[in-house]
Protein backbone atom coordinates (compact mmCIF):
# COMPACT_ATOMS: atom_id res chain seq x y z
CA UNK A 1 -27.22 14.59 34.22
CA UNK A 2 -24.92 12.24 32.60
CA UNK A 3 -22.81 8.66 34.27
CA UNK A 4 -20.02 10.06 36.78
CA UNK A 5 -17.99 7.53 35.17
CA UNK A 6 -18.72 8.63 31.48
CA UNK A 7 -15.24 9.91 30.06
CA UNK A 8 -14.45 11.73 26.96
CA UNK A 9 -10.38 11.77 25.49
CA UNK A 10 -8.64 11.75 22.58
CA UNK A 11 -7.35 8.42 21.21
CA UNK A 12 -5.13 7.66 19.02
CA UNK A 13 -4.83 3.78 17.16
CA UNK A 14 -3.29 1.90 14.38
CA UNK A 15 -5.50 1.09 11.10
CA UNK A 16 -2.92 -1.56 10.01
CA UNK A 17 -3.06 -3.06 13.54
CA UNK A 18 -6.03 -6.18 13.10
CA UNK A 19 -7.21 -4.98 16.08
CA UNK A 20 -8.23 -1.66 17.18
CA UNK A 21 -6.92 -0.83 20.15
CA UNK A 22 -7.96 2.64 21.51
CA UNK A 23 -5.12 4.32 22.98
CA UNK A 24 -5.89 7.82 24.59
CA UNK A 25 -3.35 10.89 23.19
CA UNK A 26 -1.99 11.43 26.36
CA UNK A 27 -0.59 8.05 26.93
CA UNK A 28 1.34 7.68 23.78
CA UNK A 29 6.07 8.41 24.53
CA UNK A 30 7.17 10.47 22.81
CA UNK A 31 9.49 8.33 20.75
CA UNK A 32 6.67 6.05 19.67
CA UNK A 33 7.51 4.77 16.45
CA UNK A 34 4.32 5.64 15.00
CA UNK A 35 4.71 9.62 15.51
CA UNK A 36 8.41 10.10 14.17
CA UNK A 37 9.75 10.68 11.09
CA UNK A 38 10.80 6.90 11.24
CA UNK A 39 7.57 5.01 11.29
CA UNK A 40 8.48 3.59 7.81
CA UNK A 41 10.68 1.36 9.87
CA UNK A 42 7.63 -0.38 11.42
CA UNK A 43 7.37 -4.14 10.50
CA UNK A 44 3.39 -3.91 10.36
CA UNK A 45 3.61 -0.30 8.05
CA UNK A 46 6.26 -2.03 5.59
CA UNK A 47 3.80 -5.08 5.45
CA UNK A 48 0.70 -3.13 4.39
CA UNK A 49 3.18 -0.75 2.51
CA UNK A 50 4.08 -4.18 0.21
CA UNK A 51 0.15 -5.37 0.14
CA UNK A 52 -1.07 -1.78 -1.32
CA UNK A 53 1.91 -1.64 -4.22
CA UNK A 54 1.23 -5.40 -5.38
CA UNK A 55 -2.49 -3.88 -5.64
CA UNK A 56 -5.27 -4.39 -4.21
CA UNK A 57 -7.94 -6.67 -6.01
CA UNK A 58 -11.26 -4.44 -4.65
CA UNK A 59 -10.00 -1.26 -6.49
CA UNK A 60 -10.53 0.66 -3.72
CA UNK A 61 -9.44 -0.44 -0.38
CA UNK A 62 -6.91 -3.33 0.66
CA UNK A 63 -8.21 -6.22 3.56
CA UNK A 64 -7.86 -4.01 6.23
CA UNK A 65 -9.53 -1.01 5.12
CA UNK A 66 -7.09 1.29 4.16
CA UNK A 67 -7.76 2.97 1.22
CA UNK A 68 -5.62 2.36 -2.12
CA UNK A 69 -6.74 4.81 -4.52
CA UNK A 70 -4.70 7.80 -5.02
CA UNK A 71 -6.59 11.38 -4.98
């Protein structure tokens, strides 16, 4: 028998974001930024976006994880 209070949902969060912040799937509007064809107008994408094309020094991933080498 597992905790009554033990709950299992999808969740959704930002790898630029310094902190990771768990948001479940069913929680996130509709016209979040993040899920439209317009995230590229996020201030927090365009400032990784700008970190990853001056390169990153690791070869490999940039300072917050993401990785920079093309497949």
């Amino acid at each position: 028998m597992r905790c009554p209070f033990f709950e299992e949902v999808l969740v959704a969060f930002c790898r630029a974001y310094p902190v990771k912040k768990m948001v479940p799937s069913d929680r996130i509007q509709g016209d979040c930024i993040c899920t439209c064809e317009t995230f590229n107008d996020c201030l927090l994408f365009k400032e990784v976006m700008a970190k990853m094309e001056g390169g990153a020094s690791d070869g490999g991933t940039d300072s917050i994880g993401v990785d920079t080498q093309q497949r």
